[in-house]
PDB file of N, CA and C in Angstrom:
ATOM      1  N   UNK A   1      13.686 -87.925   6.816  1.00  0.00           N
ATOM      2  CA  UNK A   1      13.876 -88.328   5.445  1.00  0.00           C
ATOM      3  C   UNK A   1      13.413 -89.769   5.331  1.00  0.00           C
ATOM      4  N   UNK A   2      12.971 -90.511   4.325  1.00  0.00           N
ATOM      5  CA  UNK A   2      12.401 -91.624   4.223  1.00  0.00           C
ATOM      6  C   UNK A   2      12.162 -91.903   2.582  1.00  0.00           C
ATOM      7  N   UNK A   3      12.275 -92.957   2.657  1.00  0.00           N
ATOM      8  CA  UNK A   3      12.151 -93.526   0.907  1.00  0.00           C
ATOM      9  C   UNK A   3      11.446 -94.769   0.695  1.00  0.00           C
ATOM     10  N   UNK A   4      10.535 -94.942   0.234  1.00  0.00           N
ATOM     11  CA  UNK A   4       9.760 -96.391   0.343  1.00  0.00           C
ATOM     12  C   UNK A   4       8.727 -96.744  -1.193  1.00  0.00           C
ATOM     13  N   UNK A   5       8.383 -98.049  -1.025  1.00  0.00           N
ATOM     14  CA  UNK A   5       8.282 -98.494  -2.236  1.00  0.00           C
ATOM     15  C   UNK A   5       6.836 -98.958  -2.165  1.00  0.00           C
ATOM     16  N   UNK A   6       5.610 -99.124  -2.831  1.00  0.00           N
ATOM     17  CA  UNK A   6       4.227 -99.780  -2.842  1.00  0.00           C
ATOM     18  C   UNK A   6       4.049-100.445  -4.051  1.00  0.00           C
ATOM     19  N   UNK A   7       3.476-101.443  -3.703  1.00  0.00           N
ATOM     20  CA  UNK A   7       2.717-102.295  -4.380  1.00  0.00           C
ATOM     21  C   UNK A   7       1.152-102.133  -4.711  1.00  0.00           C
ATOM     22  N   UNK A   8       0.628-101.720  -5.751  1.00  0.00           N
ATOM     23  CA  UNK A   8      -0.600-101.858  -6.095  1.00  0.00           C
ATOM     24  C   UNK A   8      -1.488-102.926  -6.687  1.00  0.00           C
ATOM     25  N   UNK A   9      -2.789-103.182  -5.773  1.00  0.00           N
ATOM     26  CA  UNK A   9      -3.192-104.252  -5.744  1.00  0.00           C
ATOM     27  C   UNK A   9      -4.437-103.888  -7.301  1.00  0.00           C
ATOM     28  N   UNK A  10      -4.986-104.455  -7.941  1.00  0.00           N
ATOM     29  CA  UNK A  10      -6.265-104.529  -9.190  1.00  0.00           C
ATOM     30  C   UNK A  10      -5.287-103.481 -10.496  1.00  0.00           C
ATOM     31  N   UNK A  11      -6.162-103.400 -10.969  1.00  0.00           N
ATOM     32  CA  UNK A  11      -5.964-102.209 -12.848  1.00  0.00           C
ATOM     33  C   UNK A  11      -6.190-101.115 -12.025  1.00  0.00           C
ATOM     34  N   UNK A  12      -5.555 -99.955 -12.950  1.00  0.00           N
ATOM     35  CA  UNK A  12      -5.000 -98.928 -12.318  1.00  0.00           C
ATOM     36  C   UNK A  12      -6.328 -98.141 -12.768  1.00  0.00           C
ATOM     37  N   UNK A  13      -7.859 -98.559 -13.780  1.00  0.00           N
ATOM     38  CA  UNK A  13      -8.843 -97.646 -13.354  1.00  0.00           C
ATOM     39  C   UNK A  13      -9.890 -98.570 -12.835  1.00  0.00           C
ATOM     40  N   UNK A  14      -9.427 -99.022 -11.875  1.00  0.00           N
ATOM     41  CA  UNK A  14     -10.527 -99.953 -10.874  1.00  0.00           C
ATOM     42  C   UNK A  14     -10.981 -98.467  -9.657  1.00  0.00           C
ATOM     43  N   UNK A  15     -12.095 -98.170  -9.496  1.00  0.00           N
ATOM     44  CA  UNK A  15     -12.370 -97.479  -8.749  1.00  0.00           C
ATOM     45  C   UNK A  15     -11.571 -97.280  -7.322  1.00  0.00           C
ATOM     46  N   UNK A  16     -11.436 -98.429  -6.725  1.00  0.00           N
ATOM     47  CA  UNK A  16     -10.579 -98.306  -5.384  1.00  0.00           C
ATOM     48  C   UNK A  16      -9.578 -99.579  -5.955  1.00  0.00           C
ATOM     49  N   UNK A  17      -8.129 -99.167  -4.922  1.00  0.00           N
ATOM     50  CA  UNK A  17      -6.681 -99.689  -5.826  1.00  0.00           C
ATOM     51  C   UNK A  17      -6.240 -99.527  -3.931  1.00  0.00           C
ATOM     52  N   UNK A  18      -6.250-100.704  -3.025  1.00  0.00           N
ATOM     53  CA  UNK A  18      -5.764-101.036  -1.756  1.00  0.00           C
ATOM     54  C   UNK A  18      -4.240-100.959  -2.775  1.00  0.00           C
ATOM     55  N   UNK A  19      -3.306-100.848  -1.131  1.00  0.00           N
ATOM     56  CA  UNK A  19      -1.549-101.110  -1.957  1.00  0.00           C
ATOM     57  C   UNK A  19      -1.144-101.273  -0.439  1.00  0.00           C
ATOM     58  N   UNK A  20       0.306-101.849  -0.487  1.00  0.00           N
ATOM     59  CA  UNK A  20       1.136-102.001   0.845  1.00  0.00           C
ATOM     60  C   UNK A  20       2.333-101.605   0.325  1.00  0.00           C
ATOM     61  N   UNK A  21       3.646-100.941   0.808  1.00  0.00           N
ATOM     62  CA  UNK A  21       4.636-100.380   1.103  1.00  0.00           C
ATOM     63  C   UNK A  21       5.343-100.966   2.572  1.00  0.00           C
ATOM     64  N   UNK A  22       6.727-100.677   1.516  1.00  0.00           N
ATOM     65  CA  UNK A  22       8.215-100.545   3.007  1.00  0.00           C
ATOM     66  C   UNK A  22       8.875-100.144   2.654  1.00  0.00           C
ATOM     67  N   UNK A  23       9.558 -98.790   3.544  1.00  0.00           N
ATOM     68  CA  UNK A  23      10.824 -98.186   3.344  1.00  0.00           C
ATOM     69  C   UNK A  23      11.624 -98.422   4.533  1.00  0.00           C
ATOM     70  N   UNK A  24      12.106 -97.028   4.766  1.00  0.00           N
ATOM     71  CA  UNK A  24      13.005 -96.439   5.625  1.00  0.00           C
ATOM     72  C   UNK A  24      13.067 -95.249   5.979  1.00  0.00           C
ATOM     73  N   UNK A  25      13.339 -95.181   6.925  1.00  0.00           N
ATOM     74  CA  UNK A  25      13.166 -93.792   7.498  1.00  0.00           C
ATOM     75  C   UNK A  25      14.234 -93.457   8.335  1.00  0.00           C
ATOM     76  N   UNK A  26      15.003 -92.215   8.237  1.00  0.00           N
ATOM     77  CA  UNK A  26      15.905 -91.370   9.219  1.00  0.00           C
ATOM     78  C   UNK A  26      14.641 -89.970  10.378  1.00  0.00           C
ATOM     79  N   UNK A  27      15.154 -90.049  11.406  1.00  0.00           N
ATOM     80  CA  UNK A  27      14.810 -88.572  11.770  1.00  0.00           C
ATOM     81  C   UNK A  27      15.543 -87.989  13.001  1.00  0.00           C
ATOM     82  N   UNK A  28      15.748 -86.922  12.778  1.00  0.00           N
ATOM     83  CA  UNK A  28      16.877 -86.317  13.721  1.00  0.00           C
ATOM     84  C   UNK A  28      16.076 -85.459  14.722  1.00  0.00           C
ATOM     85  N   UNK A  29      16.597 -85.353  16.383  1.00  0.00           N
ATOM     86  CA  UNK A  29      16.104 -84.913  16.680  1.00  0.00           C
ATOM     87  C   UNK A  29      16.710 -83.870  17.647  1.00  0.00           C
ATOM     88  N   UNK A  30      16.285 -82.531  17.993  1.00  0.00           N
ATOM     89  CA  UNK A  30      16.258 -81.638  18.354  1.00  0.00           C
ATOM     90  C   UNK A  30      15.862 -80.636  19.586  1.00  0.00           C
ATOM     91  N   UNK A  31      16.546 -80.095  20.754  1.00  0.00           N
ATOM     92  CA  UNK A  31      15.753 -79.491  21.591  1.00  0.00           C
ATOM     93  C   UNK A  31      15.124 -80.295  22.023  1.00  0.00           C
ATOM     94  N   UNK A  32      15.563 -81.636  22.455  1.00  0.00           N
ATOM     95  CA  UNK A  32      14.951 -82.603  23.247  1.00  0.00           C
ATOM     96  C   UNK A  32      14.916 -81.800  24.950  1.00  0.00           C
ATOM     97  N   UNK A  33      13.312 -81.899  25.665  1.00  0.00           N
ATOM     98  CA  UNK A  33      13.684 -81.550  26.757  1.00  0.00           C
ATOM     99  C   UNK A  33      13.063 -82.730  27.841  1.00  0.00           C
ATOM    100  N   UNK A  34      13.734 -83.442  28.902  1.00  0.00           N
ATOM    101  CA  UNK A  34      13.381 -84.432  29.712  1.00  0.00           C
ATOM    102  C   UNK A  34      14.458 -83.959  31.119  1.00  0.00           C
ATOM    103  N   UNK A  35      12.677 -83.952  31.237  1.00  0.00           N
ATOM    104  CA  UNK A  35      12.865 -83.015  32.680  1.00  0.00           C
ATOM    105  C   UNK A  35      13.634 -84.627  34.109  1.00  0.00           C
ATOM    106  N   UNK A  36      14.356 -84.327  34.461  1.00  0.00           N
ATOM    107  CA  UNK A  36      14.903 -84.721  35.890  1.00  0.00           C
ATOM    108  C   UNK A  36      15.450 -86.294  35.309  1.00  0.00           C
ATOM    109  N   UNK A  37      16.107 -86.060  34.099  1.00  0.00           N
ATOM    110  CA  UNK A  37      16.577 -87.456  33.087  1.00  0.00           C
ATOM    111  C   UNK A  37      18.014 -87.362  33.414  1.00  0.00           C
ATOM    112  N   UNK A  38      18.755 -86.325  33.728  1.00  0.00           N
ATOM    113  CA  UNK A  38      19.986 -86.166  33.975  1.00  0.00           C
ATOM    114  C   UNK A  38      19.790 -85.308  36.116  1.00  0.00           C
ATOM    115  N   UNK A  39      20.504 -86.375  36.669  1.00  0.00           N
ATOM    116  CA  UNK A  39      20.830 -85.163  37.926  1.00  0.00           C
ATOM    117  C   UNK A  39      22.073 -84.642  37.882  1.00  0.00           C
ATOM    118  N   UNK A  40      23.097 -84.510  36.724  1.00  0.00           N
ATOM    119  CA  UNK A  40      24.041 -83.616  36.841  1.00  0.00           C
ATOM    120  C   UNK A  40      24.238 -82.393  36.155  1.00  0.00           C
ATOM    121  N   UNK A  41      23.242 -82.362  35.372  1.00  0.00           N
ATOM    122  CA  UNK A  41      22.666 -81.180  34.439  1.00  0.00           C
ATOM    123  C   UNK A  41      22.969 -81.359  33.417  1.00  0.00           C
ATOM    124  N   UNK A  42      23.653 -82.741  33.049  1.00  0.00           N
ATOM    125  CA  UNK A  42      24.226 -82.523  31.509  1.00  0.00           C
ATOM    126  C   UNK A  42      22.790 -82.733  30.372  1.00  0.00           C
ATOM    127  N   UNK A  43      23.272 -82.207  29.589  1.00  0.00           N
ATOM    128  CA  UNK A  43      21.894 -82.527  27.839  1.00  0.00           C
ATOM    129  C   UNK A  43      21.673 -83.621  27.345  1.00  0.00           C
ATOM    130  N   UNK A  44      20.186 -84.222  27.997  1.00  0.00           N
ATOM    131  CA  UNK A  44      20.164 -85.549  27.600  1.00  0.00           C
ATOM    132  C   UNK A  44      19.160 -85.681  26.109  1.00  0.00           C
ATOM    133  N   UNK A  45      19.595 -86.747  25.277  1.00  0.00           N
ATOM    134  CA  UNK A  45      19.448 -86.431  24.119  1.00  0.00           C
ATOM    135  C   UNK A  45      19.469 -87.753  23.624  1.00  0.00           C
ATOM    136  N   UNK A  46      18.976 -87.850  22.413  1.00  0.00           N
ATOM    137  CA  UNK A  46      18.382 -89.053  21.487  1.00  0.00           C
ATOM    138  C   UNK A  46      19.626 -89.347  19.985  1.00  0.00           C
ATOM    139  N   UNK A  47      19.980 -90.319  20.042  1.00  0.00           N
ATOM    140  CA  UNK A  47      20.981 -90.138  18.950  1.00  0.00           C
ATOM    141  C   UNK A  47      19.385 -90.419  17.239  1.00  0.00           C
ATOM    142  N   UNK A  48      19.716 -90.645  16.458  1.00  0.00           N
ATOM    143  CA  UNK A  48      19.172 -90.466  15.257  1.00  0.00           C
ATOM    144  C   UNK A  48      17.975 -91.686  14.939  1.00  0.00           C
ATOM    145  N   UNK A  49      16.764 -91.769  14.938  1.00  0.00           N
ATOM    146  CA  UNK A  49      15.989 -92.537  14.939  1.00  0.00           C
ATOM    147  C   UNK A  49      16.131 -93.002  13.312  1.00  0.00           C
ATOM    148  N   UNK A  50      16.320 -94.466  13.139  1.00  0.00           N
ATOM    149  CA  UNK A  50      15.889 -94.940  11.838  1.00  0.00           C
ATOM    150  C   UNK A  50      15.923 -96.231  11.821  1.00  0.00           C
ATOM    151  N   UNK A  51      14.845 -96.532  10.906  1.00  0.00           N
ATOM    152  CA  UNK A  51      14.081 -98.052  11.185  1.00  0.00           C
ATOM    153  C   UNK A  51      13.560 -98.225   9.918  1.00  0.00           C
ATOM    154  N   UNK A  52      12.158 -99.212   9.898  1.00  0.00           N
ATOM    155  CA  UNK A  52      11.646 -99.300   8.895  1.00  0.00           C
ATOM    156  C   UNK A  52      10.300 -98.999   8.948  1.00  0.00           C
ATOM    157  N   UNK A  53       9.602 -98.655   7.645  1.00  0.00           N
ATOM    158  CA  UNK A  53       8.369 -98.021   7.350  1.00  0.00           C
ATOM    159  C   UNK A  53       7.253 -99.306   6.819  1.00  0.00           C
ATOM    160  N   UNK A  54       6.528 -99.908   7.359  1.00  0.00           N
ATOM    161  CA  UNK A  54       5.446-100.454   7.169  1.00  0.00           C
ATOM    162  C   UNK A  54       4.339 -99.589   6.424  1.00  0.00           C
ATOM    163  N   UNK A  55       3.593 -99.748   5.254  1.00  0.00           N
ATOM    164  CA  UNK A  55       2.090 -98.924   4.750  1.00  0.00           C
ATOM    165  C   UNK A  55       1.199 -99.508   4.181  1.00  0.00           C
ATOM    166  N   UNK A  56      -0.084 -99.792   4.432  1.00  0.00           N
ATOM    167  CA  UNK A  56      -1.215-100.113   4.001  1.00  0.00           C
ATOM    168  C   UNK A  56      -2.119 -98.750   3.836  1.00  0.00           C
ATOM    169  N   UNK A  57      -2.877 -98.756   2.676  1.00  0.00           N
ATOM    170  CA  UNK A  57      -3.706 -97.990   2.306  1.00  0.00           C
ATOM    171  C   UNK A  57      -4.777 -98.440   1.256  1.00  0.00           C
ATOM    172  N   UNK A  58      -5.133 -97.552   0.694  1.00  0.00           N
ATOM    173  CA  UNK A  58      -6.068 -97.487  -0.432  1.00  0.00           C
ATOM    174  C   UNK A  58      -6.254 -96.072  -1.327  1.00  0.00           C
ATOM    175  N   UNK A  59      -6.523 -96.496  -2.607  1.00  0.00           N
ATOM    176  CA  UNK A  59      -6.379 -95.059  -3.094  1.00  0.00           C
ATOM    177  C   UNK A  59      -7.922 -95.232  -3.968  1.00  0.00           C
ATOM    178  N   UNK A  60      -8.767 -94.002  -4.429  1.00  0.00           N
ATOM    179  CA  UNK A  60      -9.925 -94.195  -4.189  1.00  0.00           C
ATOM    180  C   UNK A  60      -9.733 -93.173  -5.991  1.00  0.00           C
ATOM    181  N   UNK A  61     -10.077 -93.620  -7.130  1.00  0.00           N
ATOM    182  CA  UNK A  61     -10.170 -93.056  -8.165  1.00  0.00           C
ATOM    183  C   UNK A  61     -10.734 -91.990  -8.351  1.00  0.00           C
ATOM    184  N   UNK A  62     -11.110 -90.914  -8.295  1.00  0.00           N
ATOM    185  CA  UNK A  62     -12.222 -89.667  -8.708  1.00  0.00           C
ATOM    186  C   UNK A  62     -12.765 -89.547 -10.094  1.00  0.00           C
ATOM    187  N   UNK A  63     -11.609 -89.567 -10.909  1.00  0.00           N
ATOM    188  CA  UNK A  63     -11.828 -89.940 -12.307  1.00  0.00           C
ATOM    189  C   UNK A  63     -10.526 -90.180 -12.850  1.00  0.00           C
ATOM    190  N   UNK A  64     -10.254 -89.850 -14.055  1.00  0.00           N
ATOM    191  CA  UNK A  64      -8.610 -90.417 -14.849  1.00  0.00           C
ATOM    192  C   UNK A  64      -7.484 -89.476 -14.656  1.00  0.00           C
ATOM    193  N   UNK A  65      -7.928 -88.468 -13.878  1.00  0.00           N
ATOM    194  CA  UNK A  65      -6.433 -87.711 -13.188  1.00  0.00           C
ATOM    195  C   UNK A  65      -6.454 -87.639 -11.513  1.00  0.00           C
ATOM    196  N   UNK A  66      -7.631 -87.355 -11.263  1.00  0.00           N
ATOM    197  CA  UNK A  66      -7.277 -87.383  -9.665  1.00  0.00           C
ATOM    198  C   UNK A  66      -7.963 -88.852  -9.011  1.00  0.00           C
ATOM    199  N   UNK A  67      -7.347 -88.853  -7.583  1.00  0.00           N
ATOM    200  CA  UNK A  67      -7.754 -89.622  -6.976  1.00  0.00           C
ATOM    201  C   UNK A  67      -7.884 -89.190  -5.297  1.00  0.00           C
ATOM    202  N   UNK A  68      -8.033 -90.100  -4.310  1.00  0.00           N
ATOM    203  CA  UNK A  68      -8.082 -89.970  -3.280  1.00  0.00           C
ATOM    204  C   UNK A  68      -7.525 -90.986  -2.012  1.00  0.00           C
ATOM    205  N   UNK A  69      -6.580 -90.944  -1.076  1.00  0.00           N
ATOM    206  CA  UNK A  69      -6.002 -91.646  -0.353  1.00  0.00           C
ATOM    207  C   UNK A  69      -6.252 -91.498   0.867  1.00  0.00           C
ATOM    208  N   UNK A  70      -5.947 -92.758   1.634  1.00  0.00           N
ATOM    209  CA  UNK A  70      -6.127 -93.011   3.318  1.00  0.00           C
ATOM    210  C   UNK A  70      -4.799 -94.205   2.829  1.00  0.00           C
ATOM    211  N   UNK A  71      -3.922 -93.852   3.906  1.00  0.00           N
ATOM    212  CA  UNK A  71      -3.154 -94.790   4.340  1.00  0.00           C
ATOM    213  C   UNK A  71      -2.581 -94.728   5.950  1.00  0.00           C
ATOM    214  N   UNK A  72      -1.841 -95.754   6.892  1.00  0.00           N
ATOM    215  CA  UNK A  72      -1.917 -95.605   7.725  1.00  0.00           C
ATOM    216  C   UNK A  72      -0.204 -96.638   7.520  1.00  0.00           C
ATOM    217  N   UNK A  73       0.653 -95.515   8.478  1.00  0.00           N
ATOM    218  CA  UNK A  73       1.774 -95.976   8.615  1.00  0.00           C
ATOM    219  C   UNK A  73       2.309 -96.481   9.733  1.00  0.00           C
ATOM    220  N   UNK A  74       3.313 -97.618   9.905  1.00  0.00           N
ATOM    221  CA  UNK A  74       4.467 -98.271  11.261  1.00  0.00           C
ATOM    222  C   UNK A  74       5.864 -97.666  10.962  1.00  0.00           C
ATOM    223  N   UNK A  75       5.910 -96.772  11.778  1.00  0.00           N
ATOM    224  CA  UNK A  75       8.051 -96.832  11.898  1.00  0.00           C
ATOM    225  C   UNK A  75       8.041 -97.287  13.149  1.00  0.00           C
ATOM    226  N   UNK A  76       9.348 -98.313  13.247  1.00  0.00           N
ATOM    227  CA  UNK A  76       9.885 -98.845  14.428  1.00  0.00           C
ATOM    228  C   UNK A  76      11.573 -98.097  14.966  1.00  0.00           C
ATOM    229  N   UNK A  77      12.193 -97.776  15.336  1.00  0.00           N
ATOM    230  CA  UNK A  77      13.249 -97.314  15.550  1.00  0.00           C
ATOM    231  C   UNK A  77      13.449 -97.371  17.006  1.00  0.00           C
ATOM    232  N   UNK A  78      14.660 -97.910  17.228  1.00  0.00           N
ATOM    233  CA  UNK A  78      15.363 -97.705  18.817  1.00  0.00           C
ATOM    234  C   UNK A  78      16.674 -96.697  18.710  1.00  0.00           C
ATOM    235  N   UNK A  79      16.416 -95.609  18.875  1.00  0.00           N
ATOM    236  CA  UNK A  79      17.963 -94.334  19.120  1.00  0.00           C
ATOM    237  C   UNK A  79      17.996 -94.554  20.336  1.00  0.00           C
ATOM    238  N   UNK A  80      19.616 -94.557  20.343  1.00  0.00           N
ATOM    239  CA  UNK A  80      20.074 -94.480  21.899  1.00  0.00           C
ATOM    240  C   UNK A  80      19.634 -93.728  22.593  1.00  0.00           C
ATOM    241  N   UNK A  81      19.592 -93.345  24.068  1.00  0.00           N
ATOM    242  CA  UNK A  81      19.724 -92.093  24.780  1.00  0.00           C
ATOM    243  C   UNK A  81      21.124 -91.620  24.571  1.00  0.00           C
ATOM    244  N   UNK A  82      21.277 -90.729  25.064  1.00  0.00           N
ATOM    245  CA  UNK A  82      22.466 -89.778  25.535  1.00  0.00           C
ATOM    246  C   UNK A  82      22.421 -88.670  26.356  1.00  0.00           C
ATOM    247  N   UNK A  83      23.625 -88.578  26.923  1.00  0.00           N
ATOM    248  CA  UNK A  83      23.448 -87.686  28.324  1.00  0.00           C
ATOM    249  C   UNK A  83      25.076 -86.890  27.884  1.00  0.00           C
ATOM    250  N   UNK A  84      25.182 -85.865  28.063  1.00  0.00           N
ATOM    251  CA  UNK A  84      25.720 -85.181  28.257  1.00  0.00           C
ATOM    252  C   UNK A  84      27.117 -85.341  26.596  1.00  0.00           C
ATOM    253  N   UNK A  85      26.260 -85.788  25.797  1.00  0.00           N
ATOM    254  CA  UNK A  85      26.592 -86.115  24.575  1.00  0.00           C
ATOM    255  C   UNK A  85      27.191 -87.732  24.403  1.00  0.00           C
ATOM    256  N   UNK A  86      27.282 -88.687  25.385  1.00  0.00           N
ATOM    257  CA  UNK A  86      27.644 -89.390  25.492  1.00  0.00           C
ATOM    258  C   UNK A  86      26.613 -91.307  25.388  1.00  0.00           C
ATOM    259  N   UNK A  87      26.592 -91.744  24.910  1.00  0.00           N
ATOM    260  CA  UNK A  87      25.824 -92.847  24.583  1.00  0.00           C
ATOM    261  C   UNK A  87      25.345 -93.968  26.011  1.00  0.00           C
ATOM    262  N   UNK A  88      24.835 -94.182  26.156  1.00  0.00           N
ATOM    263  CA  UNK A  88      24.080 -94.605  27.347  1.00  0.00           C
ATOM    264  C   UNK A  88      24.172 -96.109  27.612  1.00  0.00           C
ATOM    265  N   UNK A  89      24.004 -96.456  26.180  1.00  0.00           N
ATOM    266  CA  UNK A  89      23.611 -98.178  26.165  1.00  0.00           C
ATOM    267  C   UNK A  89      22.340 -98.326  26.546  1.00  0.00           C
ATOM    268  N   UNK A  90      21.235 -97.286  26.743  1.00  0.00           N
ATOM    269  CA  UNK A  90      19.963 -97.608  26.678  1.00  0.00           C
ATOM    270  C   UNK A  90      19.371 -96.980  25.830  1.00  0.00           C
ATOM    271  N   UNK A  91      18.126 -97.869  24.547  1.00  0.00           N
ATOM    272  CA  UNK A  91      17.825 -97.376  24.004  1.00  0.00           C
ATOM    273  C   UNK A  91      16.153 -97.181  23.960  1.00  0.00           C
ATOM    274  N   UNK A  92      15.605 -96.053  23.472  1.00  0.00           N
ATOM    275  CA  UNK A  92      14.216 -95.682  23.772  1.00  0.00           C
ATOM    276  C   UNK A  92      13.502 -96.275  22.384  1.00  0.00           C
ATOM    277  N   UNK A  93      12.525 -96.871  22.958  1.00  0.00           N
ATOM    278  CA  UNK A  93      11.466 -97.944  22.042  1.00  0.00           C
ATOM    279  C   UNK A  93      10.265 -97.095  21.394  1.00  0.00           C
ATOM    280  N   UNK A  94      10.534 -96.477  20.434  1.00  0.00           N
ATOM    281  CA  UNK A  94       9.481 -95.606  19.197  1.00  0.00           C
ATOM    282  C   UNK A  94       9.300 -96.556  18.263  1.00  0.00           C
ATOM    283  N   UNK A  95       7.722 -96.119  18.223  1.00  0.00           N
ATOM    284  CA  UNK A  95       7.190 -97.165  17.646  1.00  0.00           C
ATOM    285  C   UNK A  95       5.641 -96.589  17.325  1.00  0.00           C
ATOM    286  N   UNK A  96       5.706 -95.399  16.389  1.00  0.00           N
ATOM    287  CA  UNK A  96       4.049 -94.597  15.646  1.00  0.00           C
ATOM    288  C   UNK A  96       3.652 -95.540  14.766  1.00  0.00           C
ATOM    289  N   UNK A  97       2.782 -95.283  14.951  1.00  0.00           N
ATOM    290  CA  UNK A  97       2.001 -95.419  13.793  1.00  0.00           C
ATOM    291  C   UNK A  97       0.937 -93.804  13.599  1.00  0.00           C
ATOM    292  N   UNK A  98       1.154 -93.449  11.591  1.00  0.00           N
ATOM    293  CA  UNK A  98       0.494 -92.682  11.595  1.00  0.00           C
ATOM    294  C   UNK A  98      -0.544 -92.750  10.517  1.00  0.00           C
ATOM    295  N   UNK A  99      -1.244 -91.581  10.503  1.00  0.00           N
ATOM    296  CA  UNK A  99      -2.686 -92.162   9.839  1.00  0.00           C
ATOM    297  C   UNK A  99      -2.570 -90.717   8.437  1.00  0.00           C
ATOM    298  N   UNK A 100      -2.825 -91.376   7.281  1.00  0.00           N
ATOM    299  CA  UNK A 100      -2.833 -90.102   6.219  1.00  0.00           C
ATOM    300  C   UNK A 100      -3.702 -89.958   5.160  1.00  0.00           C
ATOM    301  N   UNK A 101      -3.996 -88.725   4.748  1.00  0.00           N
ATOM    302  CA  UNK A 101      -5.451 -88.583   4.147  1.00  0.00           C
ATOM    303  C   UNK A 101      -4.927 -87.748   2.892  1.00  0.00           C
ATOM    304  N   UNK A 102      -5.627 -87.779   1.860  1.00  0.00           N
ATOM    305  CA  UNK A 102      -4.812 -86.729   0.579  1.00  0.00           C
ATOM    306  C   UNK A 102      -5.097 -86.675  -0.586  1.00  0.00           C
ATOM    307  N   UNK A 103      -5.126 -85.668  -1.436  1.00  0.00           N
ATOM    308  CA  UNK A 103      -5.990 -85.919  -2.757  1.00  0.00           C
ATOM    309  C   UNK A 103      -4.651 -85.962  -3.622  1.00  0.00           C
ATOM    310  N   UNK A 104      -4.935 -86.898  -4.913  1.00  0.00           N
ATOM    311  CA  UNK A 104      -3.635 -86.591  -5.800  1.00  0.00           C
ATOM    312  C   UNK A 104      -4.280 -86.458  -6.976  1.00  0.00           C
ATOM    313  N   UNK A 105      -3.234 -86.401  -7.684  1.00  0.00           N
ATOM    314  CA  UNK A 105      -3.260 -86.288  -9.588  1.00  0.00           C
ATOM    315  C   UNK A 105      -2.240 -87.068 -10.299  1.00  0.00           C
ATOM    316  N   UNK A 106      -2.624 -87.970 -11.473  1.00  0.00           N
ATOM    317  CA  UNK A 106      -1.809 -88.347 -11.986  1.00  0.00           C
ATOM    318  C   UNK A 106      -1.559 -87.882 -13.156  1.00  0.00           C
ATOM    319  N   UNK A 107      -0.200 -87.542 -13.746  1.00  0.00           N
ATOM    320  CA  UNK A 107      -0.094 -86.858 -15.226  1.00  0.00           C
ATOM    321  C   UNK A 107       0.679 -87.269 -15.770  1.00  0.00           C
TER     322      UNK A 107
END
């Protein structure tokens, strides 16, 4: 889950319209498997990743309803480990960046 906010840079029918964004982000995770992370067999596991959302992009006009986007995102988040449901005091350093492509419409 994630919620975040952008700023658009020129007039909204300037052919290309760069923007930057920051939110937040939750993500839960699941069926974690790490092999030889526990030697007593217990379920080692990630408590809830959430951090913040860095975005730079650009959005590319087509004409007065659609357009076209590239943006490229940072989440940072440290979730604990956990072992056998229990909190570790060590936490694992995530840190994507992802890349996004997409046509829209405005109405």
């Amino acid at each position: 889950i994630a919620i975040s906010g952008q700023y658009h840079f020129g007039e909204a029918d300037n052919v290309f319209r760069p923007f930057v964004g920051v939110g937040y982000y939750e993500s839960n995770f699941s069926n974690e498997k790490i092999d030889a992370a526990s030697t007593t067999g217990d379920h080692v596991g990630l408590s809830t990743a959430k951090g913040v959302i860095g975005t730079v992009g650009v959005d590319m006009n087509i004409n007065s309803t659609w357009f076209a986007r590239a943006d490229a995102r940072y989440m940072r988040s440290r979730p604990e480990l956990r072992v056998g449901g229990q909190g570790t005091g060590s936490e694992l350093e995530l840190d994507p960046w992802t890349v996004g492509f997409g046509i829209g419409a405005r109405f």
